[in-house]
C-alpha atoms as a PDB file:
ATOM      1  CA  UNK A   1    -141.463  79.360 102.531  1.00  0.00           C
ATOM      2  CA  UNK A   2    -142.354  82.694 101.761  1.00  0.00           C
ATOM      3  CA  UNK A   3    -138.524  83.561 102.086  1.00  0.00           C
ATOM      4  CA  UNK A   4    -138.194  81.510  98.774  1.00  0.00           C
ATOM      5  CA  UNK A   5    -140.919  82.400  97.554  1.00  0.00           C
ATOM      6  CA  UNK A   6    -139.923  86.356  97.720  1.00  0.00           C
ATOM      7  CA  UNK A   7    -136.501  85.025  96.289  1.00  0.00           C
ATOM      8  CA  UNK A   8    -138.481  83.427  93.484  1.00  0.00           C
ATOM      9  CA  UNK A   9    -140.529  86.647  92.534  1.00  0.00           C
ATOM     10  CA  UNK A  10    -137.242  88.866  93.000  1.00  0.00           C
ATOM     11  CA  UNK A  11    -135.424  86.345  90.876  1.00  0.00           C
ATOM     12  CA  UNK A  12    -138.278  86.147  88.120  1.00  0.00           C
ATOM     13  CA  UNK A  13    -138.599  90.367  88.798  1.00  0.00           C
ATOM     14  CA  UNK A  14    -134.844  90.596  88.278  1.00  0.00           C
ATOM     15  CA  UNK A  15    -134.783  88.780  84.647  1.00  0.00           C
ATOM     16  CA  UNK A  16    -137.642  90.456  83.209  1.00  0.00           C
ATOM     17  CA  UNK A  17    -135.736  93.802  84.156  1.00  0.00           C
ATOM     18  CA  UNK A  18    -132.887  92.292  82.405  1.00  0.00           C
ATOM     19  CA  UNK A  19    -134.612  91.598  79.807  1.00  0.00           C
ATOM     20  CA  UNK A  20    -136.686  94.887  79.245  1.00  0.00           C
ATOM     21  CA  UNK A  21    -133.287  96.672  79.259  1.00  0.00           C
ATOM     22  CA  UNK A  22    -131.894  94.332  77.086  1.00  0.00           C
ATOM     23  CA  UNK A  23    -134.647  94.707  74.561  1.00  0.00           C
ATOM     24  CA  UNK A  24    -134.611  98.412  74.965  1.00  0.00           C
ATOM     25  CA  UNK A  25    -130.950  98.607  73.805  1.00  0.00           C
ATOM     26  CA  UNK A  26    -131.935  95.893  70.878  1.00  0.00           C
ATOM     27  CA  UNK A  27    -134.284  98.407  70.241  1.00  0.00           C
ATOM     28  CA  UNK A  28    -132.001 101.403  70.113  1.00  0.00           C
ATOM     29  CA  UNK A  29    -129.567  99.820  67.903  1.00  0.00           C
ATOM     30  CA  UNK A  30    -132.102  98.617  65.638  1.00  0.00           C
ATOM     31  CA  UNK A  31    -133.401 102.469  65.903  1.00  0.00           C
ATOM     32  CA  UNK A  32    -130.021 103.820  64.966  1.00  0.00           C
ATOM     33  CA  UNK A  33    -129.410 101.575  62.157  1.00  0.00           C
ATOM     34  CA  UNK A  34    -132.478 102.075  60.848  1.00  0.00           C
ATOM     35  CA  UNK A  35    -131.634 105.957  60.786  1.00  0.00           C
ATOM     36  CA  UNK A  36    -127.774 105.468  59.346  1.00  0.00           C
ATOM     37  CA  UNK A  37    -129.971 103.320  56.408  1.00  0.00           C
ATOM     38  CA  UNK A  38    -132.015 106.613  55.977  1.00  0.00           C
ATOM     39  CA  UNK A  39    -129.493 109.204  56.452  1.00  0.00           C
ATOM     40  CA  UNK A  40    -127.879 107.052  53.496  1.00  0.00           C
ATOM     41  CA  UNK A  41    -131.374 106.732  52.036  1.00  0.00           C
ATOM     42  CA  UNK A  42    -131.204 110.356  51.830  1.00  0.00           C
ATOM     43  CA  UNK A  43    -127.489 111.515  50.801  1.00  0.00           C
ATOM     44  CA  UNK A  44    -128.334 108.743  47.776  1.00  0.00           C
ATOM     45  CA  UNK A  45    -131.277 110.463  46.753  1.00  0.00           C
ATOM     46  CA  UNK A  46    -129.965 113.540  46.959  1.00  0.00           C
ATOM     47  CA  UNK A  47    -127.167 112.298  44.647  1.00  0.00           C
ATOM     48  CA  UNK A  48    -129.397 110.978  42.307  1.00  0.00           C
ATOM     49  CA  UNK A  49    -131.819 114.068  41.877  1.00  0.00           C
ATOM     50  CA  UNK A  50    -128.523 115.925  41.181  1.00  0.00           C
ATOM     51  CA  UNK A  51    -127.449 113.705  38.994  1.00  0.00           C
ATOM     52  CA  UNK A  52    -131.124 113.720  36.926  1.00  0.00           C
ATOM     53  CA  UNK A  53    -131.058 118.064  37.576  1.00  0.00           C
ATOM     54  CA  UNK A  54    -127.711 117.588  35.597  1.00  0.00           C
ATOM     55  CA  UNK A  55    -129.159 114.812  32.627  1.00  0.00           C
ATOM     56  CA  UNK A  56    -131.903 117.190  32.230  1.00  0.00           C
ATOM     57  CA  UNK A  57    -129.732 120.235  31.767  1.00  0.00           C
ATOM     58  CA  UNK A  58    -127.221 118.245  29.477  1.00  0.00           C
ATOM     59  CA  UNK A  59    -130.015 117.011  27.577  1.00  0.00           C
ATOM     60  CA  UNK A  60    -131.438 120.977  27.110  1.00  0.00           C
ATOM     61  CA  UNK A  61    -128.073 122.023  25.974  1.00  0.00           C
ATOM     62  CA  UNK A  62    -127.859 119.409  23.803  1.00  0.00           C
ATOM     63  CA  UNK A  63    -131.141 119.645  22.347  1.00  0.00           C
ATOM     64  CA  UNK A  64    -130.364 123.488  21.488  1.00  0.00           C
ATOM     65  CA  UNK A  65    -127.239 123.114  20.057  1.00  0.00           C
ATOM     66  CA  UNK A  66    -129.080 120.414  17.612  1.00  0.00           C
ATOM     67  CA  UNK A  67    -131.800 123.006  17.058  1.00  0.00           C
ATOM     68  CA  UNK A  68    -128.645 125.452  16.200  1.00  0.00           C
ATOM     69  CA  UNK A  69    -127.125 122.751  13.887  1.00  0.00           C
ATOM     70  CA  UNK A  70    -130.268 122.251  12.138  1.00  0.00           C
ATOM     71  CA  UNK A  71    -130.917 125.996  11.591  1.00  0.00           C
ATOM     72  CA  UNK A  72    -127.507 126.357  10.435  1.00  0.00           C
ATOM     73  CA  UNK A  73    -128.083 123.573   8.150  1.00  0.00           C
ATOM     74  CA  UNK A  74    -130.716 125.215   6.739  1.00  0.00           C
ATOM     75  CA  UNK A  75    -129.303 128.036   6.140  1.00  0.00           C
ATOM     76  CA  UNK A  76    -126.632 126.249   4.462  1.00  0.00           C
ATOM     77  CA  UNK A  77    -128.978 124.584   2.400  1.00  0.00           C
ATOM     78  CA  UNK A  78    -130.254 127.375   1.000  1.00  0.00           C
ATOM     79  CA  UNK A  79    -127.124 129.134   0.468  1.00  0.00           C
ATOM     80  CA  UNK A  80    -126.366 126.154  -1.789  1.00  0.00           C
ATOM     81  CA  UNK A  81    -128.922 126.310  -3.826  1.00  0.00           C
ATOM     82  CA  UNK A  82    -129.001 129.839  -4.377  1.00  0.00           C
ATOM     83  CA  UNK A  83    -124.948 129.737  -5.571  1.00  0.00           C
ATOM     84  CA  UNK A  84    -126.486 126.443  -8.234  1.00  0.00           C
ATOM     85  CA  UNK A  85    -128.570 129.147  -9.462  1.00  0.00           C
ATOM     86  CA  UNK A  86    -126.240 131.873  -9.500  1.00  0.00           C
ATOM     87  CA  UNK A  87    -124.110 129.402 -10.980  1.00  0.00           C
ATOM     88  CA  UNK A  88    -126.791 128.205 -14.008  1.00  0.00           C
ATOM     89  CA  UNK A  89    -127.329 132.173 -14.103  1.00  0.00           C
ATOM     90  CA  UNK A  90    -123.098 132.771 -14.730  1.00  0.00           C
ATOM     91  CA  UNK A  91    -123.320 129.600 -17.278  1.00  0.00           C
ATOM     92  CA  UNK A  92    -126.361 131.220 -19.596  1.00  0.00           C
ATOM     93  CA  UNK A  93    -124.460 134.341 -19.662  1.00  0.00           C
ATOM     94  CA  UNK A  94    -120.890 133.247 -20.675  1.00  0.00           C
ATOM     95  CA  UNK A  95    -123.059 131.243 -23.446  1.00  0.00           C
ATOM     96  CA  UNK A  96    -124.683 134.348 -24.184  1.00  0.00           C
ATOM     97  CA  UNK A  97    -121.336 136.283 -24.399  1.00  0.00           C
ATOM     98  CA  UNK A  98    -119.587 133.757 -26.269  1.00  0.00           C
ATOM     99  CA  UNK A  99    -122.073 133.334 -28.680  1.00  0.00           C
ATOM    100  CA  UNK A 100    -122.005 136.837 -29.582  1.00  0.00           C
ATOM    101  CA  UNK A 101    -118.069 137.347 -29.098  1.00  0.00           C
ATOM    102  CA  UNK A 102    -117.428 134.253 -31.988  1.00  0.00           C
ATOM    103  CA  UNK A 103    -120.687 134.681 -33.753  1.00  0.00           C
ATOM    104  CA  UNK A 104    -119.148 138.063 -35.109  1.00  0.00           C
END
């Protein structure tokens, strides 16, 4: 009887071994998944705070070539309006000089 009995315990022994090393490999391959998912985690992140560096530095660029445009605009602008009055200026004297060319 106590034959079977060791059998018994060595039998029940046996399977929980089994099963502790098959729940430690589980375990492992859970663990390494788990790091692949944050070694991919990672690489994505790292793509996507590149990718926002790059927005950001586009969107500077951008931003200053508007602020360029718009000075340039400006300056145009006032060009413009200086010519109109050089212009109005040029008109008034022709009138001026005609007047006194045929009024003779």
């Amino acid at each position: 009887m106590k034959k079977r009995l060791d059998i018994f315990i060595d039998v029940i022994y046996n399977s929980f071994e089994k099963v502790q090393y098959l729940t430690g490999e589980y375990l492992t391959k859970i663990g390494n998944k788990v790091n692949i998912f944050k070694n991919k985690s990672e690489l994505i992140n790292a793509s996507y705070n590149s990718l926002i560096a790059e927005k950001q530095t586009m969107e500077k660029s951008l931003l200053s070539e508007l602020n360029s445009l718009k000075e340039t605009d400006n300056k145009l602008i006032l060009q413009i309006k200086e010519y109109k009055f050089k212009n109005e200026n040029l008109k008034n004297d022709i009138e001026v000089l005609q007047e006194m060319f045929f009024s003779k």
